[in-house]
N, C-alpha and C. Protein backbone atom coordinates (compact mmCIF):
# COMPACT_ATOMS: atom_id res chain seq x y z
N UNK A 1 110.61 -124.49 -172.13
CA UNK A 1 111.88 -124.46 -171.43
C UNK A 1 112.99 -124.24 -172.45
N UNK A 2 113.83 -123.32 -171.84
CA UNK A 2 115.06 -123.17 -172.91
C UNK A 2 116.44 -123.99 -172.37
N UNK A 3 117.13 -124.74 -173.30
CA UNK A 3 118.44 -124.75 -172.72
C UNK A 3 119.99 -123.95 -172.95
N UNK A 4 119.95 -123.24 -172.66
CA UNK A 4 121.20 -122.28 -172.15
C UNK A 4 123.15 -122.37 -172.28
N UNK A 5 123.86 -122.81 -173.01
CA UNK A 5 124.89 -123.32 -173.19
C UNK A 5 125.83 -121.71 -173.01
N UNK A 6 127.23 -122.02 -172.66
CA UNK A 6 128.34 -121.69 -172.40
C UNK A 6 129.85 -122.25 -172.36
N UNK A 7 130.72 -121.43 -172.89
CA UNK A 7 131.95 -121.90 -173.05
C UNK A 7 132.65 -120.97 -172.44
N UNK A 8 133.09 -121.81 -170.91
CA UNK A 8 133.89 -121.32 -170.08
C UNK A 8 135.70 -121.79 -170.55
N UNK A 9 136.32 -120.42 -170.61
CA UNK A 9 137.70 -120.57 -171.18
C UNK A 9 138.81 -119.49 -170.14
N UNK A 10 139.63 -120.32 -170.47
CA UNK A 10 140.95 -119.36 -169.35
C UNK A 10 142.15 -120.13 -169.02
N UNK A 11 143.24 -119.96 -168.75
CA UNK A 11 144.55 -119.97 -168.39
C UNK A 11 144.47 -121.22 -167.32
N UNK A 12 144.75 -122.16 -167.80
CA UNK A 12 144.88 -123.47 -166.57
C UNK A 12 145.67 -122.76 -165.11
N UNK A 13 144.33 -122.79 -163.87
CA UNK A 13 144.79 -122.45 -162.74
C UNK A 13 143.72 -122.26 -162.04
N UNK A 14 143.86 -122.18 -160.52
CA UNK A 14 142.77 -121.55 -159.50
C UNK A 14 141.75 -120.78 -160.08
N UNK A 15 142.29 -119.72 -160.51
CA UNK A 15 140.89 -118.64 -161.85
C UNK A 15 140.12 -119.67 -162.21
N UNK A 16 140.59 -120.22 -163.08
CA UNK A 16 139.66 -121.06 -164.02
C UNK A 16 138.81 -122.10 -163.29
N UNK A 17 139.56 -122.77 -162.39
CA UNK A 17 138.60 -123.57 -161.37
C UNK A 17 137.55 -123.23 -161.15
N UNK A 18 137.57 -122.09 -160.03
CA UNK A 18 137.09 -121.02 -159.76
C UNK A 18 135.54 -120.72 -160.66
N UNK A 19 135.82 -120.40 -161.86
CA UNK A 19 135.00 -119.73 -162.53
C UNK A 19 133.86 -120.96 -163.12
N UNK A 20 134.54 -122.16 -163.62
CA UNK A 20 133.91 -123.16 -163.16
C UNK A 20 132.92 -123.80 -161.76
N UNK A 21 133.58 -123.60 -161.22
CA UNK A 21 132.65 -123.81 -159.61
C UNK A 21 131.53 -122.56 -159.56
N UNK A 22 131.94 -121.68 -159.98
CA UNK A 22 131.01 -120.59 -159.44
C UNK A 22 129.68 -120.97 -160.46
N UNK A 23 130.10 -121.21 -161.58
CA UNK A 23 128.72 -121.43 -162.79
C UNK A 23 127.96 -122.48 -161.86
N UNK A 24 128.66 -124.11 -161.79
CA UNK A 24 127.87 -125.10 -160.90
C UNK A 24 126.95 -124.37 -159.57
N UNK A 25 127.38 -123.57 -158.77
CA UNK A 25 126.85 -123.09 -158.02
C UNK A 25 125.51 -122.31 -158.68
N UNK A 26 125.76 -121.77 -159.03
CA UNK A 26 124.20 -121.26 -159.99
C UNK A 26 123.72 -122.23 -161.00
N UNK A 27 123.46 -123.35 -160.92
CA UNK A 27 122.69 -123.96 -161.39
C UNK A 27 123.25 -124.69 -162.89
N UNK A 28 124.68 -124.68 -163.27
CA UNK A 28 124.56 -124.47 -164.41
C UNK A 28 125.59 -126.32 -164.43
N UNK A 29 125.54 -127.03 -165.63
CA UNK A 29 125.71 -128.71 -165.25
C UNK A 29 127.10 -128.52 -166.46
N UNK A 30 128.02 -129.56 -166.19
CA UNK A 30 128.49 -130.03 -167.10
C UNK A 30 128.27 -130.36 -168.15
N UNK A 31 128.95 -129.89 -169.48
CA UNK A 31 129.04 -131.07 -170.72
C UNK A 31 129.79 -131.15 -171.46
N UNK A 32 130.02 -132.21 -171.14
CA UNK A 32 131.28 -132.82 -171.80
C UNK A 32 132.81 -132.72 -171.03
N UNK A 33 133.88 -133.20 -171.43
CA UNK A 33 134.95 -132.99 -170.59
C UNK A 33 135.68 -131.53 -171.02
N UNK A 34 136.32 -131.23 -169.97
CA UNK A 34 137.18 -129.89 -170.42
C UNK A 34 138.35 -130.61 -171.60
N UNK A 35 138.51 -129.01 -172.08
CA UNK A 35 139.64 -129.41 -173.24
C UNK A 35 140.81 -128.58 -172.37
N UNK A 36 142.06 -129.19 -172.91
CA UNK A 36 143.30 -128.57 -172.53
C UNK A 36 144.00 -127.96 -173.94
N UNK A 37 145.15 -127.18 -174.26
CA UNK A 37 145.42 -126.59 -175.12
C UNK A 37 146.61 -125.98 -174.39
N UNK A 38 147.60 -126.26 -175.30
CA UNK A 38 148.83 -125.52 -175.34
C UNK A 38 149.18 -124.61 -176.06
N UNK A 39 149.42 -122.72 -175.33
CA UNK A 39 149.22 -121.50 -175.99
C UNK A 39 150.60 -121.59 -176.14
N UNK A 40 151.27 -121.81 -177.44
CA UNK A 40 152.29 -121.14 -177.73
C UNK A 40 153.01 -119.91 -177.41
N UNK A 41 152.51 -118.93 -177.58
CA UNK A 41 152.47 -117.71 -177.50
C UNK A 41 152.55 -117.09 -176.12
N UNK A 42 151.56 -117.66 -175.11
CA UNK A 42 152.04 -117.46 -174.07
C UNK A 42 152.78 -118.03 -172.72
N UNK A 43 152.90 -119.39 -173.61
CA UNK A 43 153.71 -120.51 -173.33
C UNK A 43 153.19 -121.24 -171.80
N UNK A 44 151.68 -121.30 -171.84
CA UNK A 44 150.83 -121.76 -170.80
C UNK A 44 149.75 -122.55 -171.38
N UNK A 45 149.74 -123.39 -170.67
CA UNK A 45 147.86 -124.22 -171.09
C UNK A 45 146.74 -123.00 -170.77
N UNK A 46 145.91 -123.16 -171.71
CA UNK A 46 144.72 -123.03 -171.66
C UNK A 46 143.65 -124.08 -171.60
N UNK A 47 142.24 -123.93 -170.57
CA UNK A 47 141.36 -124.40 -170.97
C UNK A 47 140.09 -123.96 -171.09
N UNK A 48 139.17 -124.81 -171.61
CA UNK A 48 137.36 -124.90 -171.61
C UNK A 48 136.69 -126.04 -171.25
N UNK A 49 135.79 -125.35 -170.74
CA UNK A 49 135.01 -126.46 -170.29
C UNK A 49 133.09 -125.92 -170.73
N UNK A 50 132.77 -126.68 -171.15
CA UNK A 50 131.13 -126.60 -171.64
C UNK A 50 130.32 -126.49 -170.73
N UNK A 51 129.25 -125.96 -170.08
CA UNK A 51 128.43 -125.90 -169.64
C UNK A 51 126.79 -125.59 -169.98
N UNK A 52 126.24 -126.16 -169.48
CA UNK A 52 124.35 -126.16 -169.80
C UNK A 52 123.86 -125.81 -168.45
N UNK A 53 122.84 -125.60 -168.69
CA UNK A 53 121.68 -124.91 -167.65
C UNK A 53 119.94 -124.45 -168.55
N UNK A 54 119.23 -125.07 -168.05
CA UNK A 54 117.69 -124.90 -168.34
C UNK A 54 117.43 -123.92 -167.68
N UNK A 55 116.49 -122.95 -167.97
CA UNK A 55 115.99 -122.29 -167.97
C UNK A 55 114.06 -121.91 -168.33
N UNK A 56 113.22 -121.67 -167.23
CA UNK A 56 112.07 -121.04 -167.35
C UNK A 56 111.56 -119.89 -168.49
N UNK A 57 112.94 -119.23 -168.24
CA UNK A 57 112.14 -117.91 -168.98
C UNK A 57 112.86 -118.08 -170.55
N UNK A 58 112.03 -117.11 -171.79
CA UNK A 58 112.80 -117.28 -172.96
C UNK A 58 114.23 -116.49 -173.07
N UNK A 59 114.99 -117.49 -173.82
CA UNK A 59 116.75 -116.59 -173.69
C UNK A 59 116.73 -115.17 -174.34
N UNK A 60 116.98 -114.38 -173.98
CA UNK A 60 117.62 -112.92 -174.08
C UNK A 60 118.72 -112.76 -174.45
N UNK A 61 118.84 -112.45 -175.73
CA UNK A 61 120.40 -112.00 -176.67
C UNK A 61 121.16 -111.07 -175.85
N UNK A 62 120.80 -109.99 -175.43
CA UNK A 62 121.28 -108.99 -174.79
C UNK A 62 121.46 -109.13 -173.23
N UNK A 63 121.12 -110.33 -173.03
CA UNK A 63 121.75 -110.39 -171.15
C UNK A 63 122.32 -111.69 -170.78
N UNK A 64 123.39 -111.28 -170.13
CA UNK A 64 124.74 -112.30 -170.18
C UNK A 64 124.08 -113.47 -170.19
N UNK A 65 124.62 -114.20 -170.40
CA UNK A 65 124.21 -115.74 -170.16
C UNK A 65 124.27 -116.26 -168.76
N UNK A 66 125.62 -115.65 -167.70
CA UNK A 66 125.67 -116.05 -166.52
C UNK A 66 124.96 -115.30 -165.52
N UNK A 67 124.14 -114.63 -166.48
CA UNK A 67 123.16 -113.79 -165.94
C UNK A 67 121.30 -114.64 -166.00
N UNK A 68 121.46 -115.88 -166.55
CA UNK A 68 120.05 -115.92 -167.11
C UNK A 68 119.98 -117.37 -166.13
């Protein structure tokens, strides 16, 4: 069994929710708490949030992760 990690990142808002929920929906679990971050530059929070998911088959470099 492989385990599978991802770092979901984006602009604090619905999107980002969003893109979050959609990973849980395919199988994929929390870890750890999201981080928040203040972009200077574009003068908005950003965040991430970690995600895991196991996996059957061996991981594949070349195919997305939210693909596996």
């Amino acid at each position: 069994m492989t385990q599978l990690y991802r770092l979901l990142t984006g602009e604090d808002g619905s999107a980002f929710c969003h893109k979050v929920t959609l990973a849980l929906s395919k199988g994929w679990r929390l870890y750890g708490e999201a981080q928040y971050v203040f972009d200077p530059d574009s003068q908005k929070m950003r965040c991430a949030q970690a995600v895991i998911k196991d996996s059957l088959n061996a991981y594949d470099p070349d195919r997305a992760l939210g693909e596996q």
